[in-house]
C-alpha atoms as a PDB file:
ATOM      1  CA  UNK A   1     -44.793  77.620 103.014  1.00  0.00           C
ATOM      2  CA  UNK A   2     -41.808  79.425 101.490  1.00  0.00           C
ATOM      3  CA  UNK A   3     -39.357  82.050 103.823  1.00  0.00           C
ATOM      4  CA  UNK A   4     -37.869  84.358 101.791  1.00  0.00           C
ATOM      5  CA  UNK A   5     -35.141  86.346 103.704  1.00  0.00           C
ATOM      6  CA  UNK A   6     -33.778  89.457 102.411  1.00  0.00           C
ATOM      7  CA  UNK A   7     -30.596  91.715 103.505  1.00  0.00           C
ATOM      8  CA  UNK A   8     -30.027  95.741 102.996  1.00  0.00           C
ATOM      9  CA  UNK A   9     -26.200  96.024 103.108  1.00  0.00           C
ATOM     10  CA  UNK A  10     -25.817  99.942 103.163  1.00  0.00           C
ATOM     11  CA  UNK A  11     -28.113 103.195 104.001  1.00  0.00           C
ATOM     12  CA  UNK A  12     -27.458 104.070 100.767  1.00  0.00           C
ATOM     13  CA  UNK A  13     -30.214 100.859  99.435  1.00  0.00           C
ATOM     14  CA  UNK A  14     -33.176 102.202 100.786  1.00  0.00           C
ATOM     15  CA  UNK A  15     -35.765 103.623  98.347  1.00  0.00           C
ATOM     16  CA  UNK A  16     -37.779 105.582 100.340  1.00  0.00           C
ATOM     17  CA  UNK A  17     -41.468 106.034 100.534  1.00  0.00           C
ATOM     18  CA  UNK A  18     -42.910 109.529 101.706  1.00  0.00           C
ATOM     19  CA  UNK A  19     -44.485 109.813 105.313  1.00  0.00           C
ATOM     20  CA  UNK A  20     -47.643 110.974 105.247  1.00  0.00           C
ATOM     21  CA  UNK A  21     -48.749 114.016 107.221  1.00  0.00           C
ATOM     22  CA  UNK A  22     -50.879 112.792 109.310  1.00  0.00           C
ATOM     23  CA  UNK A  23     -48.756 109.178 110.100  1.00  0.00           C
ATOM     24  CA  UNK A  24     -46.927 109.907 113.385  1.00  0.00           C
ATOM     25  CA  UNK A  25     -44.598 107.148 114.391  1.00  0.00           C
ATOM     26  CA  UNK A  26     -43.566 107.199 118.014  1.00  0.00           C
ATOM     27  CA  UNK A  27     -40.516 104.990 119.774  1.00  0.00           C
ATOM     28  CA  UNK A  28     -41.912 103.695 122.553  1.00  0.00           C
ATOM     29  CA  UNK A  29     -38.796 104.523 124.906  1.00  0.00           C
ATOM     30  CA  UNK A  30     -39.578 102.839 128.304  1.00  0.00           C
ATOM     31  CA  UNK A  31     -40.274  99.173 127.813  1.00  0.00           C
ATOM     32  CA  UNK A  32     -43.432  98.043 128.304  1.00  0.00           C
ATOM     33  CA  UNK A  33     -43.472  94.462 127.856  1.00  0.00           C
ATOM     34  CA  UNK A  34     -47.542  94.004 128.133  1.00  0.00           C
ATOM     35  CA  UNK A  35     -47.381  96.969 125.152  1.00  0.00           C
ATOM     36  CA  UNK A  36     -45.156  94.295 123.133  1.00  0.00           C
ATOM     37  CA  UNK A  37     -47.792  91.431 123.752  1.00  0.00           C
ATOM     38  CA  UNK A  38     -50.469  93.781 122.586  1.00  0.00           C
ATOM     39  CA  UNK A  39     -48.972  94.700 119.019  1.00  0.00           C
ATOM     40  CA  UNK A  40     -48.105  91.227 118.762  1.00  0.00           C
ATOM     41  CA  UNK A  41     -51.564  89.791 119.104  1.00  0.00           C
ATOM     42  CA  UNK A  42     -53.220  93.138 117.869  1.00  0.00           C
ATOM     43  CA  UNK A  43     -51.333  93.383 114.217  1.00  0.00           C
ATOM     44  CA  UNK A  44     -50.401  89.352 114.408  1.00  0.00           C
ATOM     45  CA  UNK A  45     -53.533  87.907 114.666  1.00  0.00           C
ATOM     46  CA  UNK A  46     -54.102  87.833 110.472  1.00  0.00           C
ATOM     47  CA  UNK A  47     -51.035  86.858 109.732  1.00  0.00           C
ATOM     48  CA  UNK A  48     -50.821  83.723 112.028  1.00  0.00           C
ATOM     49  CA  UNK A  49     -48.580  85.040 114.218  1.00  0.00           C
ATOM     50  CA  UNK A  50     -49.102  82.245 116.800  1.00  0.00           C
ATOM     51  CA  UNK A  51     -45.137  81.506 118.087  1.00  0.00           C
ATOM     52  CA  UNK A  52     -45.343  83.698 121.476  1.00  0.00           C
ATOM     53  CA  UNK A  53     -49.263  84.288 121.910  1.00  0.00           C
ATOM     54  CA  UNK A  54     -48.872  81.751 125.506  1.00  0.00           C
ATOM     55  CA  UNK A  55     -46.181  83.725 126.568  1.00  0.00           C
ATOM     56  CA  UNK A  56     -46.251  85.437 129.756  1.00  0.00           C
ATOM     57  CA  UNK A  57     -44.964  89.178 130.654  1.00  0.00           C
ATOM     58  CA  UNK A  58     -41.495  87.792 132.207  1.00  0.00           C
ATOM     59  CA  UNK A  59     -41.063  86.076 129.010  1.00  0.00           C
ATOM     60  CA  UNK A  60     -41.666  89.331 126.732  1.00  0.00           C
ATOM     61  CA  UNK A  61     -39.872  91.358 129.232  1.00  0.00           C
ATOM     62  CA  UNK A  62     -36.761  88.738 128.596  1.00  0.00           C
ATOM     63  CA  UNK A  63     -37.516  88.661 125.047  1.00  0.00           C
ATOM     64  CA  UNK A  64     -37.575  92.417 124.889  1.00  0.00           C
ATOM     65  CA  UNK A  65     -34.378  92.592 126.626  1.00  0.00           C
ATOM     66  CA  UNK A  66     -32.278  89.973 125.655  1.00  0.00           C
ATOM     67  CA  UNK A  67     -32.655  90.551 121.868  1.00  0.00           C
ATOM     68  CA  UNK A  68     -32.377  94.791 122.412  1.00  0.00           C
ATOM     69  CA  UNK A  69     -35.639  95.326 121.192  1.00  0.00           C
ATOM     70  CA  UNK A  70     -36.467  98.524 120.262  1.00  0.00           C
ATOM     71  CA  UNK A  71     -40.164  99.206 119.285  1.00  0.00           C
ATOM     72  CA  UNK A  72     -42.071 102.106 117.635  1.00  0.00           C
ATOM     73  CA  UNK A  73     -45.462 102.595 116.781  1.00  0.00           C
ATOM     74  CA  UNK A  74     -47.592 104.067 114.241  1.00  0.00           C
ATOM     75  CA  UNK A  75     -50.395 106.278 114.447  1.00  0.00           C
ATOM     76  CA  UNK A  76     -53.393 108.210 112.633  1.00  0.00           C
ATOM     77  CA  UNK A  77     -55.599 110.280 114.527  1.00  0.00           C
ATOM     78  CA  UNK A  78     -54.961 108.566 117.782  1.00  0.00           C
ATOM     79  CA  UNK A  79     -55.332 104.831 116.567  1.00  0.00           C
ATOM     80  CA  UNK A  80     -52.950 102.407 115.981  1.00  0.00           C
ATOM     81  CA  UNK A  81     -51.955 102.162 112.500  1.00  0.00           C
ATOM     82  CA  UNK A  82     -49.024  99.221 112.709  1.00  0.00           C
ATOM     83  CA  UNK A  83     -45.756  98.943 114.499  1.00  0.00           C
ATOM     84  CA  UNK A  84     -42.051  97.610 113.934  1.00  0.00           C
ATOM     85  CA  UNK A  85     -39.470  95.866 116.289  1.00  0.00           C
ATOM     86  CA  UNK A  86     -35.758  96.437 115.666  1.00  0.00           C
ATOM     87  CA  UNK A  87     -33.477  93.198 117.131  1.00  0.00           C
ATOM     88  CA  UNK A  88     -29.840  94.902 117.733  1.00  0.00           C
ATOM     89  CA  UNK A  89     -27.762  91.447 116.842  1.00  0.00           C
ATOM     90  CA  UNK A  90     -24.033  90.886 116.821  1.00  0.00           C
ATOM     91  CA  UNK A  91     -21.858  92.141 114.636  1.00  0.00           C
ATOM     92  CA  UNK A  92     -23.512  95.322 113.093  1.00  0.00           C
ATOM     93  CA  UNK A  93     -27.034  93.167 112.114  1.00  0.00           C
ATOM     94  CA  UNK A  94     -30.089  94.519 112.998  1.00  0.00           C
ATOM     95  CA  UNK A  95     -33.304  92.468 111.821  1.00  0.00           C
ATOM     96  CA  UNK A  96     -36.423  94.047 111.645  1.00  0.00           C
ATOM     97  CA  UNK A  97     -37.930  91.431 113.792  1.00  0.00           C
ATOM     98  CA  UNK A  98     -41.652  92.185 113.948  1.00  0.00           C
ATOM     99  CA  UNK A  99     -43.749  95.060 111.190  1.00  0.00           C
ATOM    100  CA  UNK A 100     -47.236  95.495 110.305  1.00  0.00           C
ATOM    101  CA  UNK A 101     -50.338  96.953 110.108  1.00  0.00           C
ATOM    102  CA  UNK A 102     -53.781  96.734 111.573  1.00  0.00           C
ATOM    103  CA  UNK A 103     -56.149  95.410 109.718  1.00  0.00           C
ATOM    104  CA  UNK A 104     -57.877  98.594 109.484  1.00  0.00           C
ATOM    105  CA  UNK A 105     -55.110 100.577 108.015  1.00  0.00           C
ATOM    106  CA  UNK A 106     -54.273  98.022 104.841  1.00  0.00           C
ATOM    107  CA  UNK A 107     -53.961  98.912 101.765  1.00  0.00           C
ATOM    108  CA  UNK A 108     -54.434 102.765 102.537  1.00  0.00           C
ATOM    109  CA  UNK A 109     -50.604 103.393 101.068  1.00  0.00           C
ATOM    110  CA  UNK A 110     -49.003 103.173 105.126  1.00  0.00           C
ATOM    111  CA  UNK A 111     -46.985 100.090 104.286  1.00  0.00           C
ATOM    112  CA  UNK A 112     -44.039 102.120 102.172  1.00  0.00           C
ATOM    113  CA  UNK A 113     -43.549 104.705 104.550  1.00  0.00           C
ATOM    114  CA  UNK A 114     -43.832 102.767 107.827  1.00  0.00           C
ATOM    115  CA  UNK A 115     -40.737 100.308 106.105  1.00  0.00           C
ATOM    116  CA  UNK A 116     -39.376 103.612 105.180  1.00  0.00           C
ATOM    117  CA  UNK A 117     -39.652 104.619 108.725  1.00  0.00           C
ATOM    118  CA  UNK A 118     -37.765 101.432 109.843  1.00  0.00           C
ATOM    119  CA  UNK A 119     -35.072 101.377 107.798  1.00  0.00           C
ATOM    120  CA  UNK A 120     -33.904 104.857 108.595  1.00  0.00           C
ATOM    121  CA  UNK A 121     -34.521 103.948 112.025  1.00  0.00           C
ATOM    122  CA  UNK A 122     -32.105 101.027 111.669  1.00  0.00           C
ATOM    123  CA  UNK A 123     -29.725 102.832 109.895  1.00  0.00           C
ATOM    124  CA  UNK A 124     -29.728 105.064 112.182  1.00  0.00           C
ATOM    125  CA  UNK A 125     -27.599 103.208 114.591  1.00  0.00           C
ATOM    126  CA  UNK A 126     -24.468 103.857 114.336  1.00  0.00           C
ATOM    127  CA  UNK A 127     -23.239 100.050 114.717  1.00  0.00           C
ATOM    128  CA  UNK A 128     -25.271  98.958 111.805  1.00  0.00           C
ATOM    129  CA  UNK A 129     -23.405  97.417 108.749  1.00  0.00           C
ATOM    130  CA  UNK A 130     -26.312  94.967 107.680  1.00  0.00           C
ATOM    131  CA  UNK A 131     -30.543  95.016 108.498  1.00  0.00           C
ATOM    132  CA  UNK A 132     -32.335  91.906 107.338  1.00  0.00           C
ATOM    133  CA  UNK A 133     -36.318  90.479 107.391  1.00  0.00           C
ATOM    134  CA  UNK A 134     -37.409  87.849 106.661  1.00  0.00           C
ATOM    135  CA  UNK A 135     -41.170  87.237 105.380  1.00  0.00           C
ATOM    136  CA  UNK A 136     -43.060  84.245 104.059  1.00  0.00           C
ATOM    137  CA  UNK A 137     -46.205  83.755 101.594  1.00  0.00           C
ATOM    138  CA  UNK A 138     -48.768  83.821 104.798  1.00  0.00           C
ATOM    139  CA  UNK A 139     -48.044  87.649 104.918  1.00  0.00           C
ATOM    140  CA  UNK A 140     -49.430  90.184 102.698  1.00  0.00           C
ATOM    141  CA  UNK A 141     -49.222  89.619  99.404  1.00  0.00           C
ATOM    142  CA  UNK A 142     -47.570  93.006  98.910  1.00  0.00           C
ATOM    143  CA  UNK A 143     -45.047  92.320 101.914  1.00  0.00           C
ATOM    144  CA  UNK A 144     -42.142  90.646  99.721  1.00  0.00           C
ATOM    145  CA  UNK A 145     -42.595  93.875  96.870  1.00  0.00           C
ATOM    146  CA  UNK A 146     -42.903  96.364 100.206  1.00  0.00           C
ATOM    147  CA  UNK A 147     -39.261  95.086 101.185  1.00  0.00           C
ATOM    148  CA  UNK A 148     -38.003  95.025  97.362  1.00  0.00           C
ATOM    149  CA  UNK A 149     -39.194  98.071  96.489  1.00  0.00           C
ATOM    150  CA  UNK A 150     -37.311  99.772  99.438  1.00  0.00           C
ATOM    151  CA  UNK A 151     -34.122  98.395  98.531  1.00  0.00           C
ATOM    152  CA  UNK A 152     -33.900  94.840 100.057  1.00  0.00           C
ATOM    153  CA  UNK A 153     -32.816  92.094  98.086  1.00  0.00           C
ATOM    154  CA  UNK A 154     -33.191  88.430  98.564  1.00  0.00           C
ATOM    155  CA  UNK A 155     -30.068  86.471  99.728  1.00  0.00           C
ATOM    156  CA  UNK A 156     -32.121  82.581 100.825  1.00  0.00           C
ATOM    157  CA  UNK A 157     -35.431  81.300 100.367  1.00  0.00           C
ATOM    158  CA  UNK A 158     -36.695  78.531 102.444  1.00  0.00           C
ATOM    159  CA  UNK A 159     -39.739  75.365 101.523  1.00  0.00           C
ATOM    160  CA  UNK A 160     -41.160  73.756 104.318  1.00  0.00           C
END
């Protein structure tokens, strides 16, 4: 499997996709921990996103708090379309630490404007000097040219 992490250094980077009309992407503003577990598993499931599946509701409320999680969520007509997770880190970072869509809502052109979405968002944030994501080759095949073609660039790629 090969990581490829990938850095956005200033606001100024992004390349942004248009929103479509009816795409309405909500922060959800009071935790909800269960919520979390839900997207995970809901949007994960495809991709193999196996690492916190066993964990309980005290563990995503830590998880949510502890890394300053903030999540929104994407939707068309009433359904979930995808989410994102933004992990405030030290020093200015801020990692877009969970994105996707459901399966459903693939290849429907939701992908550019939902990154779009979360990099503004992270910029945003007045204490940001740096977002980074990393992806790997069990993702979409378009996720590594989603984050390129919004302005990230590659800075280490990982074998295992």
């Amino acid at each position: 499997m090969q990581t490829y992490y990938l850095e956005m250094l200033s606001k100024q980077a992004l390349i942004p996709s248009s929103i479509p009309e009816q795409l309405q992407i909500t922060e959800i503003e009071l935790a909800q921990p269960e919520f979390n577990q839900f997207l995970y598993s809901f949007v994960g499931k495809q991709w193999q996103w196996t690492d916190k599946l066993s964990w309980s509701i005290p563990q995503w409320q830590n998880h949510i708090e502890c890394n300053h999680i903030r999540t929104w969520v994407a939707y068309v007509q009433g359904a979930i379309a995808g989410y994102y997770e933004l992990s405030m880190q030290d020093n200015g970072n801020v990692e877009i630490a969970y994105f996707g869509l459901t399966s459903s809502f693939i290849g429907k052109g939701y992908g550019g404007a939902l990154l779009s979405h979360a990099i503004s968002s992270a910029w945003s944030l007045a204490s940001t000097k740096r977002l980074w994501v990393h992806t790997c080759d069990l993702d979409h095949p378009s996720a590594l040219k989603n984050y390129q073609s919004r302005g990230f660039s590659i800075y280490k790629t990982e074998v295992d």
